[in-house]
C-alpha atoms as a PDB file:
ATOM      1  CA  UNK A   1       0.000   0.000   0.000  1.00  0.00           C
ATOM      2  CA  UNK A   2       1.376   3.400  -1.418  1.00  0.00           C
ATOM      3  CA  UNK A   3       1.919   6.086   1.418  1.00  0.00           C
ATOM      4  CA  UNK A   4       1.674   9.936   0.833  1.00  0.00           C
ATOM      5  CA  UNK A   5       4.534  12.286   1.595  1.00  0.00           C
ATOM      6  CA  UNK A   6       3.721  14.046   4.619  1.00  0.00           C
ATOM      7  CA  UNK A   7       4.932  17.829   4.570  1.00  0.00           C
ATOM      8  CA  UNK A   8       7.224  17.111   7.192  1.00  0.00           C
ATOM      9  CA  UNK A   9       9.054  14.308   5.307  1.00  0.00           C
ATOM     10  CA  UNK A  10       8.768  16.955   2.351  1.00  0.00           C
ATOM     11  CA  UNK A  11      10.242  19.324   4.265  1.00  0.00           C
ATOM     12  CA  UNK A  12      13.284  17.269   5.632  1.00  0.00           C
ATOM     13  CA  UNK A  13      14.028  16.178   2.004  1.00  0.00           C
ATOM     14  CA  UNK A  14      14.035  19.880   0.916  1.00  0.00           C
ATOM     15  CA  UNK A  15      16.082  21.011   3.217  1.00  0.00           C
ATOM     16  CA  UNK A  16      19.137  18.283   2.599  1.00  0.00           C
ATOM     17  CA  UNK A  17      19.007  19.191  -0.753  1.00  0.00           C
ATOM     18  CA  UNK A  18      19.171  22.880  -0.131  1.00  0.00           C
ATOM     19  CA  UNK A  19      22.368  21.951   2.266  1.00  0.00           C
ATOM     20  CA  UNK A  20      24.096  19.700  -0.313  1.00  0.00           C
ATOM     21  CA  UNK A  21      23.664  22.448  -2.712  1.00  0.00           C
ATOM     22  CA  UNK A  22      25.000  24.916  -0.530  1.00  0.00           C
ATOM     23  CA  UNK A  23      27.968  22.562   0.472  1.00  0.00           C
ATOM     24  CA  UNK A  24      29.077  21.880  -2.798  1.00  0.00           C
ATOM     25  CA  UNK A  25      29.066  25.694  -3.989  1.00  0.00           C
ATOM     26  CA  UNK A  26      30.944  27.403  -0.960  1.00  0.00           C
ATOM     27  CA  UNK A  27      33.671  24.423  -1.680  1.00  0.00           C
ATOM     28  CA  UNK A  28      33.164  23.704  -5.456  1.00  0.00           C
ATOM     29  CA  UNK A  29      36.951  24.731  -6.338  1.00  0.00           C
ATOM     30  CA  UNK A  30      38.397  22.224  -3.775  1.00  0.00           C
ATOM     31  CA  UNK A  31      35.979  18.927  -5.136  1.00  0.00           C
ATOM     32  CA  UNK A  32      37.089  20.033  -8.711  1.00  0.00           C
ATOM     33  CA  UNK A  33      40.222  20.351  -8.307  1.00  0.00           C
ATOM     34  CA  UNK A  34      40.797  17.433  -6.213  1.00  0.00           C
ATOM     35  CA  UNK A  35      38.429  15.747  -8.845  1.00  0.00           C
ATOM     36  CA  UNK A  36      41.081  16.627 -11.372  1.00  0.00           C
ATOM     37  CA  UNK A  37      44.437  15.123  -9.338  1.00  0.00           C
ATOM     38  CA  UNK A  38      43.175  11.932  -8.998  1.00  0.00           C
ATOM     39  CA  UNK A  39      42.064  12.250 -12.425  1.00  0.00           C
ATOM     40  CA  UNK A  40      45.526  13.298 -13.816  1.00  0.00           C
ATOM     41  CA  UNK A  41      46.909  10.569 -10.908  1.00  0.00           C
ATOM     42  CA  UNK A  42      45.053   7.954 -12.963  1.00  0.00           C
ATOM     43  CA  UNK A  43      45.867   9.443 -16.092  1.00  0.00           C
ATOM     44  CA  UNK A  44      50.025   9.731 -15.678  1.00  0.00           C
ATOM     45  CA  UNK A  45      49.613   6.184 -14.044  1.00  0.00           C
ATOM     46  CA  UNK A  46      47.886   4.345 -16.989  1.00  0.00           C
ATOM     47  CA  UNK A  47      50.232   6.140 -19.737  1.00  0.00           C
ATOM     48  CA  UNK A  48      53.647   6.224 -17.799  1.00  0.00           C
ATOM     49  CA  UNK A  49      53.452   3.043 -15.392  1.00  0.00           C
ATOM     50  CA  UNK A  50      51.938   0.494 -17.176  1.00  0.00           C
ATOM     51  CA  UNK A  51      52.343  -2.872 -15.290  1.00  0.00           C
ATOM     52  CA  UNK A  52      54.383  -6.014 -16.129  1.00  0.00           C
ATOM     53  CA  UNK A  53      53.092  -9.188 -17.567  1.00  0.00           C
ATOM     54  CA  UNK A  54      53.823 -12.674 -16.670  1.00  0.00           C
ATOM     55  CA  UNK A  55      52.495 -15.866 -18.513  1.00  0.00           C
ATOM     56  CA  UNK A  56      52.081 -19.064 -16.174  1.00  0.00           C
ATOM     57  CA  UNK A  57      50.781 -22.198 -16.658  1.00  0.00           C
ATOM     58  CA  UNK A  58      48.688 -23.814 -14.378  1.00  0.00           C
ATOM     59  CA  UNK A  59      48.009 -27.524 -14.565  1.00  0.00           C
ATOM     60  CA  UNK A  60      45.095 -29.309 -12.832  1.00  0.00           C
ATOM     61  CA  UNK A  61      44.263 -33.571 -12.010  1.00  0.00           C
ATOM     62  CA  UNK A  62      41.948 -35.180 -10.992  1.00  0.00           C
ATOM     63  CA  UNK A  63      40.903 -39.021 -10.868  1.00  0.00           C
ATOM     64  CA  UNK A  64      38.206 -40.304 -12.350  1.00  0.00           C
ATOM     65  CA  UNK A  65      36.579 -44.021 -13.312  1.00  0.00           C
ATOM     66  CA  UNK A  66      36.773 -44.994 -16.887  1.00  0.00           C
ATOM     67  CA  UNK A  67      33.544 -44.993 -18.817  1.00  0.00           C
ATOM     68  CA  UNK A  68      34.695 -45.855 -22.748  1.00  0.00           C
ATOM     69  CA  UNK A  69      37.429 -46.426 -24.626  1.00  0.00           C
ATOM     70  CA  UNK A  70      38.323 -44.364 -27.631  1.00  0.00           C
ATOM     71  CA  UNK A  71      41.465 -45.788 -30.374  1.00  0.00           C
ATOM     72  CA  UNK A  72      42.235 -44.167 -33.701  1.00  0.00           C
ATOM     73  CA  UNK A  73      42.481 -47.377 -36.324  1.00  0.00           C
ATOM     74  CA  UNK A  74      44.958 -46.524 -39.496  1.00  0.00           C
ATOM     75  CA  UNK A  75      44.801 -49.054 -42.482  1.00  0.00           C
ATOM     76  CA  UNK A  76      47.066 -48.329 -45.436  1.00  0.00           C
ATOM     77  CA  UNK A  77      46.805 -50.001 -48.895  1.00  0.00           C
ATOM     78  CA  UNK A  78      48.853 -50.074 -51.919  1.00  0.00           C
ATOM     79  CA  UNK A  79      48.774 -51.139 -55.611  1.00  0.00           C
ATOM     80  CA  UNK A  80      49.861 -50.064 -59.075  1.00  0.00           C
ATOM     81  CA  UNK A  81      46.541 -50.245 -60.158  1.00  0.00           C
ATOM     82  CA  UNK A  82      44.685 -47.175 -58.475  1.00  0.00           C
ATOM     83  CA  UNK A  83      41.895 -48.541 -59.166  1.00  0.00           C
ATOM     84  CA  UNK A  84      42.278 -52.213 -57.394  1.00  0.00           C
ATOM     85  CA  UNK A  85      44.207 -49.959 -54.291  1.00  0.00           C
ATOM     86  CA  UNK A  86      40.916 -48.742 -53.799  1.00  0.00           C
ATOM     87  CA  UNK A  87      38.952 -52.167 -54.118  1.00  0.00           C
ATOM     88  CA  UNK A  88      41.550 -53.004 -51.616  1.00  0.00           C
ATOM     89  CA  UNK A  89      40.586 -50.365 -49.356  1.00  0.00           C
ATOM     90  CA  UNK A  90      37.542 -50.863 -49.803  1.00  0.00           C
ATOM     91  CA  UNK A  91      37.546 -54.408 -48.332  1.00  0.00           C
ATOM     92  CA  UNK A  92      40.005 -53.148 -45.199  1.00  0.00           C
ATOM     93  CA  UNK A  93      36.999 -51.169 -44.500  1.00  0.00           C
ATOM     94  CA  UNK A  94      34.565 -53.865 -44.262  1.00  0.00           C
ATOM     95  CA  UNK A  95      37.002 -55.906 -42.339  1.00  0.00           C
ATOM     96  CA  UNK A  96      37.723 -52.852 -39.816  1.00  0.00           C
ATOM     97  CA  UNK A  97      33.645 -52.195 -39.263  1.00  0.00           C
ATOM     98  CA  UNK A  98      33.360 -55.989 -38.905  1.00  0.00           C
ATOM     99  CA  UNK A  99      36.514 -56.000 -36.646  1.00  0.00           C
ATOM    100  CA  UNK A 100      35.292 -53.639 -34.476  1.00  0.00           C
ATOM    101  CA  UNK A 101      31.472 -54.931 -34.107  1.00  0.00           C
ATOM    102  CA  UNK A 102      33.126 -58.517 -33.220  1.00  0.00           C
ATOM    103  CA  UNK A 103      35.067 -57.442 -30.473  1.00  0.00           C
ATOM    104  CA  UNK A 104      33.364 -54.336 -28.621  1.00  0.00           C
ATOM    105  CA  UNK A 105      29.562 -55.490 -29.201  1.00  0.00           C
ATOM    106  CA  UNK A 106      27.428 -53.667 -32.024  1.00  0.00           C
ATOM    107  CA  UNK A 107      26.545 -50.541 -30.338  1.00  0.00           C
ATOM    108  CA  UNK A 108      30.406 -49.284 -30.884  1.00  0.00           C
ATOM    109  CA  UNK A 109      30.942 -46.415 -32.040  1.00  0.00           C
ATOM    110  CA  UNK A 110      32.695 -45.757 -35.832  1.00  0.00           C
ATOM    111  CA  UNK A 111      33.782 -42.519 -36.995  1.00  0.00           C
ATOM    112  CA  UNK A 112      35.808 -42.436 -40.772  1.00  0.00           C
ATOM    113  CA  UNK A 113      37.896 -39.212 -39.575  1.00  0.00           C
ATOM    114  CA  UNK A 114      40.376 -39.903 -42.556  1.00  0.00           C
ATOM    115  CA  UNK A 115      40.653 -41.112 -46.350  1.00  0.00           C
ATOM    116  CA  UNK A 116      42.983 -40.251 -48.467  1.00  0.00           C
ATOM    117  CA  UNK A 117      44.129 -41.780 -52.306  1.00  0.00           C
ATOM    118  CA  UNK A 118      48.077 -40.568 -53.305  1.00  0.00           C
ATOM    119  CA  UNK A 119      50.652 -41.955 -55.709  1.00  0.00           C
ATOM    120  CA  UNK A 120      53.894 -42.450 -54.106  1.00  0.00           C
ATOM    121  CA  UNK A 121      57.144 -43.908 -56.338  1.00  0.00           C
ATOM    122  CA  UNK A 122      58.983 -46.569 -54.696  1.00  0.00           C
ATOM    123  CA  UNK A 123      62.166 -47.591 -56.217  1.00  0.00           C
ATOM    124  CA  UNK A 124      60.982 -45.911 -59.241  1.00  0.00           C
ATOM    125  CA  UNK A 125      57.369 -47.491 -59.904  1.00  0.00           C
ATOM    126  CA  UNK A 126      54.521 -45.504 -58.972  1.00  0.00           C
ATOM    127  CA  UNK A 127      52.341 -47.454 -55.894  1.00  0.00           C
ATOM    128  CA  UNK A 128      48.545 -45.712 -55.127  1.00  0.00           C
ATOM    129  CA  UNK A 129      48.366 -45.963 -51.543  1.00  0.00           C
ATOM    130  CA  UNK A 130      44.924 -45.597 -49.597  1.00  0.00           C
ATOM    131  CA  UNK A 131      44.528 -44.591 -46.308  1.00  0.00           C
ATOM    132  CA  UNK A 132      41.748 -45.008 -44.031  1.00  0.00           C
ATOM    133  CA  UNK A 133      41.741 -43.818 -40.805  1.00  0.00           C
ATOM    134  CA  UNK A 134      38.588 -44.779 -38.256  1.00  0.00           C
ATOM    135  CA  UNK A 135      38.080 -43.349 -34.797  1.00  0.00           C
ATOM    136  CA  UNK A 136      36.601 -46.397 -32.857  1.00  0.00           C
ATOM    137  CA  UNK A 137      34.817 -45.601 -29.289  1.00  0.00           C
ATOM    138  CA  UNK A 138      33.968 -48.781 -27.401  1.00  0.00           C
ATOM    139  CA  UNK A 139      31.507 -48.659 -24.488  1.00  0.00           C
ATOM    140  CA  UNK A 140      33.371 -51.153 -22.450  1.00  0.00           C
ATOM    141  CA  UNK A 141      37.191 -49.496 -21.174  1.00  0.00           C
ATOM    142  CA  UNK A 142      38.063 -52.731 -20.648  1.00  0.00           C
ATOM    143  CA  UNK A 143      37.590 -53.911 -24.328  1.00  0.00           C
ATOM    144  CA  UNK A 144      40.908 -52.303 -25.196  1.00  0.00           C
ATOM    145  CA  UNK A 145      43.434 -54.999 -25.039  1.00  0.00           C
ATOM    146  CA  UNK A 146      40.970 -57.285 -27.285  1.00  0.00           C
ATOM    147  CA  UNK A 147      40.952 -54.334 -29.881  1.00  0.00           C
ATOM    148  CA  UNK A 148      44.013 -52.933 -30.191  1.00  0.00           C
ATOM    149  CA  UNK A 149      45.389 -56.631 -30.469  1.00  0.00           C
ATOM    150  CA  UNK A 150      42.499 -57.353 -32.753  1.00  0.00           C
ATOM    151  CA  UNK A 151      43.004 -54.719 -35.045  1.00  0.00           C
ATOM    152  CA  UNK A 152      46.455 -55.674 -35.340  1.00  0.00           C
ATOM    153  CA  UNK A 153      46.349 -59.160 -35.940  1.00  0.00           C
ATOM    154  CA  UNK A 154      43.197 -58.538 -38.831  1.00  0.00           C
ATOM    155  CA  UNK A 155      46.148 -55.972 -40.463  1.00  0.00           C
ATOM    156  CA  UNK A 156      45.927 -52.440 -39.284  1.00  0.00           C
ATOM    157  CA  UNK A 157      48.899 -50.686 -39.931  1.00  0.00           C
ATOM    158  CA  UNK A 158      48.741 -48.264 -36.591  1.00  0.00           C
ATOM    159  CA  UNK A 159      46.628 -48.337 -33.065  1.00  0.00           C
ATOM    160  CA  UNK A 160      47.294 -44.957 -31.587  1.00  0.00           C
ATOM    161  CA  UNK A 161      45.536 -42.470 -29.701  1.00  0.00           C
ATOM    162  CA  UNK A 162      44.182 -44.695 -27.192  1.00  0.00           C
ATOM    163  CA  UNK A 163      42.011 -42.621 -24.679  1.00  0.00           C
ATOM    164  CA  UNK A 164      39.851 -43.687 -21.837  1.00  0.00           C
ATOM    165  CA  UNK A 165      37.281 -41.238 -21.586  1.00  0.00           C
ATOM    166  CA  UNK A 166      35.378 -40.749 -17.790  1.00  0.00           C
ATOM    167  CA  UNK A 167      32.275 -41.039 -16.486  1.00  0.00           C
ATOM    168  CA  UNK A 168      30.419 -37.258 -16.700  1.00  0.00           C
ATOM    169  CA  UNK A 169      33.347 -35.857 -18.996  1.00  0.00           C
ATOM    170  CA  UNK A 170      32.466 -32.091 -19.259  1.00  0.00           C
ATOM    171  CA  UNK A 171      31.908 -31.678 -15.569  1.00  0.00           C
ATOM    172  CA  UNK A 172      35.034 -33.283 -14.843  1.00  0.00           C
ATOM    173  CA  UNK A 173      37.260 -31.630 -17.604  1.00  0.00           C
ATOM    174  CA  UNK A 174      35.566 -28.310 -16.448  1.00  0.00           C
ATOM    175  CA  UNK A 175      36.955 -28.996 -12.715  1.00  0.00           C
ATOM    176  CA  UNK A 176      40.524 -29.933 -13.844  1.00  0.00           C
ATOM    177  CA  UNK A 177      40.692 -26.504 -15.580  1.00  0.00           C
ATOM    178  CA  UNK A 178      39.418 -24.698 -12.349  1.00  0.00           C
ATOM    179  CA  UNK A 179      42.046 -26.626 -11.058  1.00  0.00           C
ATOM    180  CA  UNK A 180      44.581 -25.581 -13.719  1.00  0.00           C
ATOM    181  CA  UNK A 181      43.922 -21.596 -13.477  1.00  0.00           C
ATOM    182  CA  UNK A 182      43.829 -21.924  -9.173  1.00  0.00           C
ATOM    183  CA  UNK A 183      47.671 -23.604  -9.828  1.00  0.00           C
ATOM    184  CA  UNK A 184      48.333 -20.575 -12.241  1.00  0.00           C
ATOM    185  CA  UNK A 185      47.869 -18.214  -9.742  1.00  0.00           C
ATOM    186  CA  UNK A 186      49.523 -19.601  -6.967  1.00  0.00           C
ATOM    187  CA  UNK A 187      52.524 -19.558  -9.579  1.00  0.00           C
ATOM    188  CA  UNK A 188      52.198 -16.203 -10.337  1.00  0.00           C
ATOM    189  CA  UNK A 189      52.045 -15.202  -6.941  1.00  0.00           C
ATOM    190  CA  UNK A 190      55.380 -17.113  -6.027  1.00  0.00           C
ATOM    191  CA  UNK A 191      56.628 -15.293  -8.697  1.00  0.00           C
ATOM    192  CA  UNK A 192      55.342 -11.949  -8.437  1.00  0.00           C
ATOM    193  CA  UNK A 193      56.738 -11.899  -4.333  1.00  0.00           C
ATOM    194  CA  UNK A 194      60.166 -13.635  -5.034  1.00  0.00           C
ATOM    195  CA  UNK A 195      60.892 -10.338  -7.337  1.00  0.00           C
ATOM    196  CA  UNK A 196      59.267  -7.502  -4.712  1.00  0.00           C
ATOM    197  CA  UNK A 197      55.666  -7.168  -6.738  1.00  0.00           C
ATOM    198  CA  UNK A 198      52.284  -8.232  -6.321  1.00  0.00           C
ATOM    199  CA  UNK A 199      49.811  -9.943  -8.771  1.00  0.00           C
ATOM    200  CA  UNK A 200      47.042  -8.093 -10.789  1.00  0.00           C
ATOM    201  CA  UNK A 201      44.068  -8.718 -12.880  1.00  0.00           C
ATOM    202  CA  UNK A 202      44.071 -11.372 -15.132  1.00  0.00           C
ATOM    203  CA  UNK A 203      44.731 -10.180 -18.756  1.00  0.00           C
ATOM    204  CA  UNK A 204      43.840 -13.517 -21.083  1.00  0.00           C
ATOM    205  CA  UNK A 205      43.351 -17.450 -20.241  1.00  0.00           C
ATOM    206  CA  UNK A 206      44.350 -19.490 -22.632  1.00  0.00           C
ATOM    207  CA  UNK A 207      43.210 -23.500 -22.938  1.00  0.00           C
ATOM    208  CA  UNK A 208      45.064 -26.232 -24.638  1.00  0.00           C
ATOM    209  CA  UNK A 209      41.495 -27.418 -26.150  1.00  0.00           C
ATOM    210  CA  UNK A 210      42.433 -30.770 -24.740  1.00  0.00           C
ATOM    211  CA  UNK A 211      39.512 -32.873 -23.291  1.00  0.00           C
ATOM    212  CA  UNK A 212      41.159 -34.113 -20.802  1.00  0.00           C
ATOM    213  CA  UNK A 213      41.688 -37.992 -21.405  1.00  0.00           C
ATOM    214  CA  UNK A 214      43.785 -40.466 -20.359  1.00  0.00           C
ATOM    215  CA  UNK A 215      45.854 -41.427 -22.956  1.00  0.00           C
ATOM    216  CA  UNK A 216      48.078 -44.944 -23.870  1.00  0.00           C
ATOM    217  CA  UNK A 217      49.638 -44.566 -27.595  1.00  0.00           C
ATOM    218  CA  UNK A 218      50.380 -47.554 -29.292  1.00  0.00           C
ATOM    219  CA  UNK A 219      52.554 -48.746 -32.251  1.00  0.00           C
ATOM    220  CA  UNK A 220      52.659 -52.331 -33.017  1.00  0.00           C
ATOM    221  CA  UNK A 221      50.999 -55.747 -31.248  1.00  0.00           C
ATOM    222  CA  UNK A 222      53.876 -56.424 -29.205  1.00  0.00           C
ATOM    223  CA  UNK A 223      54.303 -53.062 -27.439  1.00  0.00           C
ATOM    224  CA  UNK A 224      50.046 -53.241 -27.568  1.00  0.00           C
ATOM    225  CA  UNK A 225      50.356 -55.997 -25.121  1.00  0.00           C
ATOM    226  CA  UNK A 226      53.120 -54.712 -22.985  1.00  0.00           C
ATOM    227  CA  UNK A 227      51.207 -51.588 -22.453  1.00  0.00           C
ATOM    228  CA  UNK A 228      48.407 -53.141 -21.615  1.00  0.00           C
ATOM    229  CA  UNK A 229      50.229 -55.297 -18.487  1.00  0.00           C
ATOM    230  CA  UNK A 230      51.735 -52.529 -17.564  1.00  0.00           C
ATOM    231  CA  UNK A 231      49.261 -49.540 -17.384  1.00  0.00           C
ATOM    232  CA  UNK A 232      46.471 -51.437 -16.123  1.00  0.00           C
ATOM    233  CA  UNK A 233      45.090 -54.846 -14.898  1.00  0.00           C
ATOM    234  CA  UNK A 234      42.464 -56.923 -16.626  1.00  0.00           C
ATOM    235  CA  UNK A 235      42.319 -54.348 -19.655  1.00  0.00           C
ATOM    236  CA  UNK A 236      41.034 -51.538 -18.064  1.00  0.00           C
ATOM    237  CA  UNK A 237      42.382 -49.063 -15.458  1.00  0.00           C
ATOM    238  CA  UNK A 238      40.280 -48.633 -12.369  1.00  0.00           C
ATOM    239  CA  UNK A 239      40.689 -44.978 -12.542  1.00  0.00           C
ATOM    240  CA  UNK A 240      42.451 -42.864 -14.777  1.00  0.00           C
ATOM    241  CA  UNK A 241      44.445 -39.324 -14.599  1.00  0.00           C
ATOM    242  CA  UNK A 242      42.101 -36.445 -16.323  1.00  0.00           C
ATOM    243  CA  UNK A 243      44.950 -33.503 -17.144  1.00  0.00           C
ATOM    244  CA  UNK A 244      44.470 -29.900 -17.843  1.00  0.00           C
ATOM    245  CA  UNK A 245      46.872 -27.032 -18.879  1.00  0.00           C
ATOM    246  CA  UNK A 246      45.936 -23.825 -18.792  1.00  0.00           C
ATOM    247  CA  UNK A 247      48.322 -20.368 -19.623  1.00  0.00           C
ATOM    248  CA  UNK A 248      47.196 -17.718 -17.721  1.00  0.00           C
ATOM    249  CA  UNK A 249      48.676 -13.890 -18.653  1.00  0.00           C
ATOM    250  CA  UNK A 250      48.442 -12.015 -15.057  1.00  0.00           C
ATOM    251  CA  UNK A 251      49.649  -7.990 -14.479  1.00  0.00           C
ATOM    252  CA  UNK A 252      52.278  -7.745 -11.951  1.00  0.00           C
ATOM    253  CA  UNK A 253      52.511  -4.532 -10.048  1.00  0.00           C
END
């Protein structure tokens, strides 16, 4: 419910004005020109003082359980014949879709991220080589002995990129880069009191774009199966290492 303004309160609000008015007249030179030294102040400061910079970068871990498996699958083919190279790759194809479905269950995932058809002269005849490149996501982590030792044995010519990806990936990635920019600062600030400053506002954060996986490279079926023994038990790690590096540009006064 709306109340009226009494005279009184009318009155009251009349009179501060009338005093503030009167206040800033009888001492309008001082507020200006006080008003105009911290101005200039600010003004010599920004142009002639301009702070340092200093570039850190923070890294941040965390632990998580494995939810999938992700391998990139490279299968080369050659010929003279361009045209039976590509009959040739067309067939690796089949066998890497049919590969991958027999060992990892038909709802895994196949992604063609690569194909590419080039001449290449080898001791001075011309071979057409295809390559095929498949990204291959398993639900099951601990499917990725049986795949990467699959793959190779059917003929792949490289396993590599082996990630384990985590359970609730985005939220966790998203932490380990909180992570990563609270170990920046605590960098910078070493930094910025070991020389006599302190540490300012942040200027730019840069991310490596990385998603934060787990990651076992591989390069043949022997050093498949070494890996495998020794980075984790029964084909699948029980929890895994999620990464993130962040650079973080800070002004040091």
């Amino acid at each position: 419910m709306n109340q009226e303004i009494t005279p009184q309160v009318a009155n009251i609000q009349d009179n501060f004005m009338q005093t503030l008015t009167n206040f800033f007249n009888q001492y309008k030179k001082i507020i200006l020109t006080t008003l105009v030294v911290i101005g200039s102040l600010f003004l010599v400061k920004a142009i002639f003082f301009k702070p340092a910079v200093i570039s850190v970068v923070g890294t941040g871990s965390l632990t998580a359980k494995p939810d999938q498996v992700e391998m990139l699958v490279t299968k080369v083919d050659s010929n003279p014949d361009p045209v039976l190279a590509i009959m040739a790759g067309e067939e690796s194809i089949v066998g890497i879709v049919a590969k991958a479905k027999e060992l990892a269950g038909n709802d895994v995932e196949i992604q063609k991220s690569f194909y590419q058809v080039t001449p290449s002269v080898v001791t001075g005849d011309v071979l057409y080589q295809v390559i095929n490149v498949f990204k291959i996501t398993a639900q099951d982590p601990s499917k990725a002995t049986d795949l990467i030792k699959g793959f190779y044995a059917s003929g792949a010519t490289t396993v590599s990129g082996v990630n384990f990806i985590p359970e609730n990936r985005e939220e966790i990635t998203q932490d380990a880069r909180k992570a990563a920019v609270k170990d920046a600062k605590k960098q910078a600030r070493d930094i910025a009191k070991a020389s006599g400053k302190r540490v300012g506002r942040i200027i730019s954060v840069g991310d490596d774009l990385s998603k934060g996986n787990s990651t076992v490279s591989t390069n043949g079926l022997a050093q498949a199966e070494a890996e495998a023994q020794a980075s984790y038990t029964g084909g699948s790690p029980v929890e895994i290492d999620v990464s993130k590096s962040m650079t973080v540009t800070y002004e040091i006064w």
